[in-house]
PDB file of N, CA and C in Angstrom:
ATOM      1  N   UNK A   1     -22.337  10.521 -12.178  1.00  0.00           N
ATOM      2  CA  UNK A   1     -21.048  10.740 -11.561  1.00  0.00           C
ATOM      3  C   UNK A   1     -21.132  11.989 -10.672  1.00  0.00           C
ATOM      4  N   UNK A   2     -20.443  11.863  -9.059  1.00  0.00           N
ATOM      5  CA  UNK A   2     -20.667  13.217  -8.660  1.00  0.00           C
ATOM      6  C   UNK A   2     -19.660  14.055  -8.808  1.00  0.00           C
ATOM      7  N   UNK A   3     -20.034  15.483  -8.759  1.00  0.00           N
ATOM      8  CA  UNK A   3     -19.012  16.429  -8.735  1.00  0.00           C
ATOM      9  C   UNK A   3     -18.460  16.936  -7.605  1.00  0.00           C
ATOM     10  N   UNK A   4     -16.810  17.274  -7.059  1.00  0.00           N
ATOM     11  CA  UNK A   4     -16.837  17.344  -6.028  1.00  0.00           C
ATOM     12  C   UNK A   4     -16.330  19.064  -5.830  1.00  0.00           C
ATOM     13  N   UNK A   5     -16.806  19.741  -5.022  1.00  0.00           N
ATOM     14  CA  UNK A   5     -16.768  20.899  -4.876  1.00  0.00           C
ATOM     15  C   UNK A   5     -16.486  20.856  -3.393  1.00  0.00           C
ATOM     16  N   UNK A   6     -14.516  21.492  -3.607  1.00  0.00           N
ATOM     17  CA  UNK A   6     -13.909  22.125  -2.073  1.00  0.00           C
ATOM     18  C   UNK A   6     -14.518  23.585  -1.484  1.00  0.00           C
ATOM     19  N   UNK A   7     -14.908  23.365  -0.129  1.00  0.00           N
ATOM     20  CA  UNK A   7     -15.376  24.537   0.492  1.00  0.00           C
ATOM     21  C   UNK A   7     -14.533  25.454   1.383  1.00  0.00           C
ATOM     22  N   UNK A   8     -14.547  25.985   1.627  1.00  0.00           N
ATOM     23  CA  UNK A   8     -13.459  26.724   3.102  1.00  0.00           C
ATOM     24  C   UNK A   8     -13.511  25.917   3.610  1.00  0.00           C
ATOM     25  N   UNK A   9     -11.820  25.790   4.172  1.00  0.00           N
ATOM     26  CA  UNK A   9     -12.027  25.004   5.600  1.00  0.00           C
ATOM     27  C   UNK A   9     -11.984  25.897   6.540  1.00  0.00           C
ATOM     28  N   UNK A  10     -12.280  24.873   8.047  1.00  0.00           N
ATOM     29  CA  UNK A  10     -12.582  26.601   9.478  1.00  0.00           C
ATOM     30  C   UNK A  10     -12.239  25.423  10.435  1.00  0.00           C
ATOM     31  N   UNK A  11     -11.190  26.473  11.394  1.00  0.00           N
ATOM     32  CA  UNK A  11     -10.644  25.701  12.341  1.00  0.00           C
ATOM     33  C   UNK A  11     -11.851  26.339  13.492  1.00  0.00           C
ATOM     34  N   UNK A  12     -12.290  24.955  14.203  1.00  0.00           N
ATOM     35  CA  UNK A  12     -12.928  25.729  16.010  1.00  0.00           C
ATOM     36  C   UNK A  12     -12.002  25.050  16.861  1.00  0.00           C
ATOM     37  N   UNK A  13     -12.060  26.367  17.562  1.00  0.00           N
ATOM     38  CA  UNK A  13     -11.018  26.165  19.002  1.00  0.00           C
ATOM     39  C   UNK A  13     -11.922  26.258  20.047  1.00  0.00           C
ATOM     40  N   UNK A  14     -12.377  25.085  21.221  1.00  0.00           N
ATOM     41  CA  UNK A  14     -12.836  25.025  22.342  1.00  0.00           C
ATOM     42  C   UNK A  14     -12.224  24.967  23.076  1.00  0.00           C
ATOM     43  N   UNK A  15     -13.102  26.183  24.731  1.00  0.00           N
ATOM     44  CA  UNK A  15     -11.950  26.188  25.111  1.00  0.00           C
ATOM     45  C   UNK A  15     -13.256  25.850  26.241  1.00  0.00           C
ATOM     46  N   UNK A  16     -12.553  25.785  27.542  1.00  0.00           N
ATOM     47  CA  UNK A  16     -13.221  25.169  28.853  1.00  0.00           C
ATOM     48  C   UNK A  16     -13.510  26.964  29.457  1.00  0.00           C
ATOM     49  N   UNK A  17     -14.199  27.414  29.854  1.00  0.00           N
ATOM     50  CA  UNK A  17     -14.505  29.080  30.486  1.00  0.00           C
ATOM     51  C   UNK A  17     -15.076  29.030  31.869  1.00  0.00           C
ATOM     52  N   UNK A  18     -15.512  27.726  32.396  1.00  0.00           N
ATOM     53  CA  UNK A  18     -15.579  27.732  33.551  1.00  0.00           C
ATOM     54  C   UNK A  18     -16.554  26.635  34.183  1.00  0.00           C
ATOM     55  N   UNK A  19     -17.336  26.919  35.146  1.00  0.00           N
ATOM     56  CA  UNK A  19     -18.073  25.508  35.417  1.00  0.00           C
ATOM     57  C   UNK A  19     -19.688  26.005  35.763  1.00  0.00           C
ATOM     58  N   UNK A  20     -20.115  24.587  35.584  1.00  0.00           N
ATOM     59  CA  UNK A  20     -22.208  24.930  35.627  1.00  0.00           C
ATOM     60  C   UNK A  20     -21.907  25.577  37.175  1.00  0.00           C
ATOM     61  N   UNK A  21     -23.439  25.134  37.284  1.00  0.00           N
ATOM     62  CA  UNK A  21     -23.629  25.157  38.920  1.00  0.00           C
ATOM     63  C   UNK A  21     -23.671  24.061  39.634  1.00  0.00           C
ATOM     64  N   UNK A  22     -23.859  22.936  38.758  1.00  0.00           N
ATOM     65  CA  UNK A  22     -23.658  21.456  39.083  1.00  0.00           C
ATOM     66  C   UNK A  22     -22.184  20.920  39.373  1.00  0.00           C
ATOM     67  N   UNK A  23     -21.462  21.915  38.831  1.00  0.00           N
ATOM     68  CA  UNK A  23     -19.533  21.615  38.949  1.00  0.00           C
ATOM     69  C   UNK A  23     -19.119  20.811  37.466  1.00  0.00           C
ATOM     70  N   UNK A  24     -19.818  20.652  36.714  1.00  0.00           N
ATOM     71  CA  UNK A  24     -19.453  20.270  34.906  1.00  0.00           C
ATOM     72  C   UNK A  24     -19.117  21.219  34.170  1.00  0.00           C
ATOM     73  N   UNK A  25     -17.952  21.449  33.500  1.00  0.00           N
ATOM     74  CA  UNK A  25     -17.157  22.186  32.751  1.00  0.00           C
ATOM     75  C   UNK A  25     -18.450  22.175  32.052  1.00  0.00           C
ATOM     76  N   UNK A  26     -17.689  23.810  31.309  1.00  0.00           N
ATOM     77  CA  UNK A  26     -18.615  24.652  30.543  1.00  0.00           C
ATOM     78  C   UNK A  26     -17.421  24.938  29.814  1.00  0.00           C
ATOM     79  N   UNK A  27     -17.679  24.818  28.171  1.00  0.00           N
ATOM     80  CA  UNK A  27     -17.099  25.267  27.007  1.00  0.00           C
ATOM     81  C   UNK A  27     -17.828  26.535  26.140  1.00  0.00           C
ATOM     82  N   UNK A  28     -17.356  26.666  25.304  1.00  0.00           N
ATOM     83  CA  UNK A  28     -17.228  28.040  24.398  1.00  0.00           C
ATOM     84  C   UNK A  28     -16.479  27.783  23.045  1.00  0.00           C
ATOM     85  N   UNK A  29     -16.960  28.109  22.479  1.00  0.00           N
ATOM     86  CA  UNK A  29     -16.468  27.150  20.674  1.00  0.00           C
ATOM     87  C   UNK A  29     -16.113  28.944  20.286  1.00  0.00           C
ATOM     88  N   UNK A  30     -14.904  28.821  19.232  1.00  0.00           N
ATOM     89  CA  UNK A  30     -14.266  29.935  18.634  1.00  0.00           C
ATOM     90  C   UNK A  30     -13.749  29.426  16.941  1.00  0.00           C
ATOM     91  N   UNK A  31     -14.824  29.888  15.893  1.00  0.00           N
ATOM     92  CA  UNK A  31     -14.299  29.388  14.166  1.00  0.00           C
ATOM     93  C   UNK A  31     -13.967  30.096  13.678  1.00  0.00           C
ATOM     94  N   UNK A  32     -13.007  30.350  13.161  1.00  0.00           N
ATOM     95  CA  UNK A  32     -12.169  30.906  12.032  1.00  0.00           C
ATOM     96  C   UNK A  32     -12.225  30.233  10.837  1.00  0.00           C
ATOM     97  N   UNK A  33     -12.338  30.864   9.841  1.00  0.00           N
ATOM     98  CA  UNK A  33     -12.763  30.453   8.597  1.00  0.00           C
ATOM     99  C   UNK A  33     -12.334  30.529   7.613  1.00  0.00           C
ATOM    100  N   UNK A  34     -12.826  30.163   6.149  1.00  0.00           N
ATOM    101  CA  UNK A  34     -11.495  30.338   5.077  1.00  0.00           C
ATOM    102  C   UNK A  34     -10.071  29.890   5.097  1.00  0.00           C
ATOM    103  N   UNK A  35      -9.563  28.977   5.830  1.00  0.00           N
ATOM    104  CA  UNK A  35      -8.663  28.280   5.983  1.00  0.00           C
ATOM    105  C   UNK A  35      -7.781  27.780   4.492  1.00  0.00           C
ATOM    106  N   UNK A  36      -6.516  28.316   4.664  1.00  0.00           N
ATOM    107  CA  UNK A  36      -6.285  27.915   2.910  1.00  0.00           C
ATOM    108  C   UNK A  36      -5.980  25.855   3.252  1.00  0.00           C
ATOM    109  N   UNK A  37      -6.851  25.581   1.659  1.00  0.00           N
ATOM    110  CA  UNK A  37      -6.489  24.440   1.828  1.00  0.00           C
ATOM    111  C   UNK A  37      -5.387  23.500   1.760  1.00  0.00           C
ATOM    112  N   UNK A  38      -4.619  24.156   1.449  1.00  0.00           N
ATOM    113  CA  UNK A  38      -2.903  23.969   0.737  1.00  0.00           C
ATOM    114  C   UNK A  38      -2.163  23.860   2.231  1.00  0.00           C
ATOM    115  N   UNK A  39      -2.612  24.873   3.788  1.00  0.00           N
ATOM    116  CA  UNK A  39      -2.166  24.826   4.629  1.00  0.00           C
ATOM    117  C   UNK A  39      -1.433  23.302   5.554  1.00  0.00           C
ATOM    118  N   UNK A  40      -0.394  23.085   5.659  1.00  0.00           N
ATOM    119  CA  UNK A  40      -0.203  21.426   6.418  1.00  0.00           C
ATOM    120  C   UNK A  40      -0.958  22.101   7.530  1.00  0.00           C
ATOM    121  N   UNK A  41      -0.895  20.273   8.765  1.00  0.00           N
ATOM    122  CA  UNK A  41      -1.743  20.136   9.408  1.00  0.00           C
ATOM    123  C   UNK A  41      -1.035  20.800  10.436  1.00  0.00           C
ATOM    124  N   UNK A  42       0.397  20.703  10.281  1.00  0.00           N
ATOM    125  CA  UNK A  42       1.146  21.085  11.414  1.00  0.00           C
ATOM    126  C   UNK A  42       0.954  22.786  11.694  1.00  0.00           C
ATOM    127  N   UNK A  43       0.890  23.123  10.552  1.00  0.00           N
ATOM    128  CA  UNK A  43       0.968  25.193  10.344  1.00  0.00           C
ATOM    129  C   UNK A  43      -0.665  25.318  11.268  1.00  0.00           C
ATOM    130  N   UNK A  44      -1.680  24.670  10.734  1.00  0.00           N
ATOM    131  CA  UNK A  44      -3.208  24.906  11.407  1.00  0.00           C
ATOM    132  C   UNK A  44      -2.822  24.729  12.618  1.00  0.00           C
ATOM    133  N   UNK A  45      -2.091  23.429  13.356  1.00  0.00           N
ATOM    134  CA  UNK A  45      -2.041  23.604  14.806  1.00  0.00           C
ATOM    135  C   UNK A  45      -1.538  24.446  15.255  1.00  0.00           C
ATOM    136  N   UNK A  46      -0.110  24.476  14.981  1.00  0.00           N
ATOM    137  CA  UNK A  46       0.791  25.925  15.450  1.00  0.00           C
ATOM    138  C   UNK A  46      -0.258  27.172  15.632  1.00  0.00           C
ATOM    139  N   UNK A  47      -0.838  27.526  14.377  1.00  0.00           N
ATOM    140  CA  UNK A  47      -1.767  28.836  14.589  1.00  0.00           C
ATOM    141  C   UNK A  47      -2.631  29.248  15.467  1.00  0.00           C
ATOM    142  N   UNK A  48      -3.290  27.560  15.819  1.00  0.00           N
ATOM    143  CA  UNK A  48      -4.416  27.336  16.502  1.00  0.00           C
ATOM    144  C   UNK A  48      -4.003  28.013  17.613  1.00  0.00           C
ATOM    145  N   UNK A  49      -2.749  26.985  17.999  1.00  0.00           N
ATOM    146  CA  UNK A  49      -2.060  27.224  19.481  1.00  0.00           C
ATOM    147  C   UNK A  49      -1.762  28.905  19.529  1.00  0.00           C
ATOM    148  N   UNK A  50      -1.385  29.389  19.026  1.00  0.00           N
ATOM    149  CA  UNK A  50      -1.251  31.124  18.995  1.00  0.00           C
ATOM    150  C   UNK A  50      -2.330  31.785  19.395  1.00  0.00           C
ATOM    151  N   UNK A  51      -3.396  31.171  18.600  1.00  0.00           N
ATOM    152  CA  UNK A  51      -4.958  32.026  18.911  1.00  0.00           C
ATOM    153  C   UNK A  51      -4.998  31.645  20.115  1.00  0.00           C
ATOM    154  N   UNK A  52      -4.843  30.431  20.517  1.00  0.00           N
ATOM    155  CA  UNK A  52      -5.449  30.206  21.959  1.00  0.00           C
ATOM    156  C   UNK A  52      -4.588  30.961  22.820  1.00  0.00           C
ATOM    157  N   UNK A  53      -3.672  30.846  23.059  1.00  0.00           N
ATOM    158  CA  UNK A  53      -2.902  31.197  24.052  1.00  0.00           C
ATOM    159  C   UNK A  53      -3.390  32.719  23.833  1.00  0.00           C
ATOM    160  N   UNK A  54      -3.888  33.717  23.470  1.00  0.00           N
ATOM    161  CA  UNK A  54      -4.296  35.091  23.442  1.00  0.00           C
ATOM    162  C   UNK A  54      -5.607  34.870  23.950  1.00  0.00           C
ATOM    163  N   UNK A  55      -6.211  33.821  24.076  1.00  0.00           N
ATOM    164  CA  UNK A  55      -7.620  33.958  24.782  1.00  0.00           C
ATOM    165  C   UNK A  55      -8.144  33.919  26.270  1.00  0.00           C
ATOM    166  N   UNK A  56      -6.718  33.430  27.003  1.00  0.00           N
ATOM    167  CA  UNK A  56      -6.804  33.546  28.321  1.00  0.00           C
ATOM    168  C   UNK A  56      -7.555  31.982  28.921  1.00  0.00           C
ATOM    169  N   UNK A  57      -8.398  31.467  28.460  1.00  0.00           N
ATOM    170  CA  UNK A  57      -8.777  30.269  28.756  1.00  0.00           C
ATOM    171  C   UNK A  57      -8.255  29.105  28.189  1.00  0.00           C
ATOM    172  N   UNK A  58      -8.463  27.757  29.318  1.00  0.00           N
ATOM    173  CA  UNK A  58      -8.093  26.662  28.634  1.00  0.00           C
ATOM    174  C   UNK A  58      -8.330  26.126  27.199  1.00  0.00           C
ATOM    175  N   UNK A  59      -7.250  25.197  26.747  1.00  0.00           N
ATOM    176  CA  UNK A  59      -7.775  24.872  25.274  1.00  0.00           C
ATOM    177  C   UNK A  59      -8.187  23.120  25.202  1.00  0.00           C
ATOM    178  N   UNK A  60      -9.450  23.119  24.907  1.00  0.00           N
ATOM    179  CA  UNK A  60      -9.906  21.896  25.192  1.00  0.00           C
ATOM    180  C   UNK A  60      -9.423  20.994  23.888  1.00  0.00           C
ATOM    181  N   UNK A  61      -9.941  21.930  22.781  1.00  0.00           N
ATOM    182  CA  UNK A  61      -9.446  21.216  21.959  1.00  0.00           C
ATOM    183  C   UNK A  61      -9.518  21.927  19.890  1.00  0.00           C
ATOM    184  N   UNK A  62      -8.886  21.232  18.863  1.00  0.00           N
ATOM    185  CA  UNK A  62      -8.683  22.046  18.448  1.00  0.00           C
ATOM    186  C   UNK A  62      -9.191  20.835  17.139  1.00  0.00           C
ATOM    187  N   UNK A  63     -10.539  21.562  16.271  1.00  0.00           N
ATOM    188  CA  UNK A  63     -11.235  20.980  15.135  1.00  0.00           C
ATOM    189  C   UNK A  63     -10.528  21.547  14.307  1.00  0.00           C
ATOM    190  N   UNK A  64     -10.020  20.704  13.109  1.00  0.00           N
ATOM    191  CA  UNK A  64     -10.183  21.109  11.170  1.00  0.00           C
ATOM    192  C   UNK A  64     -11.391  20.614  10.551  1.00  0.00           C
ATOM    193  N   UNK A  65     -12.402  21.389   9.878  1.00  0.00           N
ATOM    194  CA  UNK A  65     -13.392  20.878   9.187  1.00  0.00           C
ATOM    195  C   UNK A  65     -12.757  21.215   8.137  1.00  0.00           C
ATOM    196  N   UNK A  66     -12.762  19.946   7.076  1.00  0.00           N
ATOM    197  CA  UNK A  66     -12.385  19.895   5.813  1.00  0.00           C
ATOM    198  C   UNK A  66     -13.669  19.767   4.856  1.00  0.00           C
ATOM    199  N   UNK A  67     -14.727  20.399   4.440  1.00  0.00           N
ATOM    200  CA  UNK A  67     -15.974  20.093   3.250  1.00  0.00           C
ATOM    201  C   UNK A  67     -15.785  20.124   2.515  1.00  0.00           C
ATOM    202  N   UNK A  68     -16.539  19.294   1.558  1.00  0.00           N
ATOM    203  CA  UNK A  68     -16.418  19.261   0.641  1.00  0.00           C
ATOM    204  C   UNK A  68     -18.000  19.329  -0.145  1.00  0.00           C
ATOM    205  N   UNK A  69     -18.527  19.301  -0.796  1.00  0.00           N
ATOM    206  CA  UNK A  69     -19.964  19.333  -1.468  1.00  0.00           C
ATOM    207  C   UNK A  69     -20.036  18.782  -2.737  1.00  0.00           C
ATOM    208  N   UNK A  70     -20.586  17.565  -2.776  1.00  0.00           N
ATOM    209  CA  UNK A  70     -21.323  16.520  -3.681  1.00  0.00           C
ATOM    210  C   UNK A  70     -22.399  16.737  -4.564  1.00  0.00           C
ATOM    211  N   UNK A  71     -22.410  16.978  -5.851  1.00  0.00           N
ATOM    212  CA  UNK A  71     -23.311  16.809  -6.467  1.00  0.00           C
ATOM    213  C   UNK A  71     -23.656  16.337  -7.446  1.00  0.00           C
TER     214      UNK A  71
END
């Protein structure tokens, strides 16, 4: 039987920072970590959206990694 063991969750926020030399967007990944797991999904976005908007660049897009570890 496995055992299941919750890990931190960590939100990454990508954001777009500018372009190659070819003219293809160029991203930049930003994780925050320890995420309580109890948090709704709605409170992680809201937050997300806060961090971003203090970063000055576009927000491409916004990950929850939820782990877990099997053994």
């Amino acid at each position: 039987m496995a055992i299941i063991t919750e890990l931190p969750n960590r939100i990454r926020l990508r954001f777009q920072v500018g372009f190659t030399d070819t003219g293809n967007p160029k991203y930049a990944t930003q994780s925050f970590s320890k995420v309580k797991e109890d948090a709704s999904h709605d409170d992680i976005y809201d937050v997300a959206n806060g961090i971003a908007s203090l970063c000055g660049y576009d927000l491409e897009g916004i990950y929850l990694e939820e782990d877990k570890l099997m053994v």
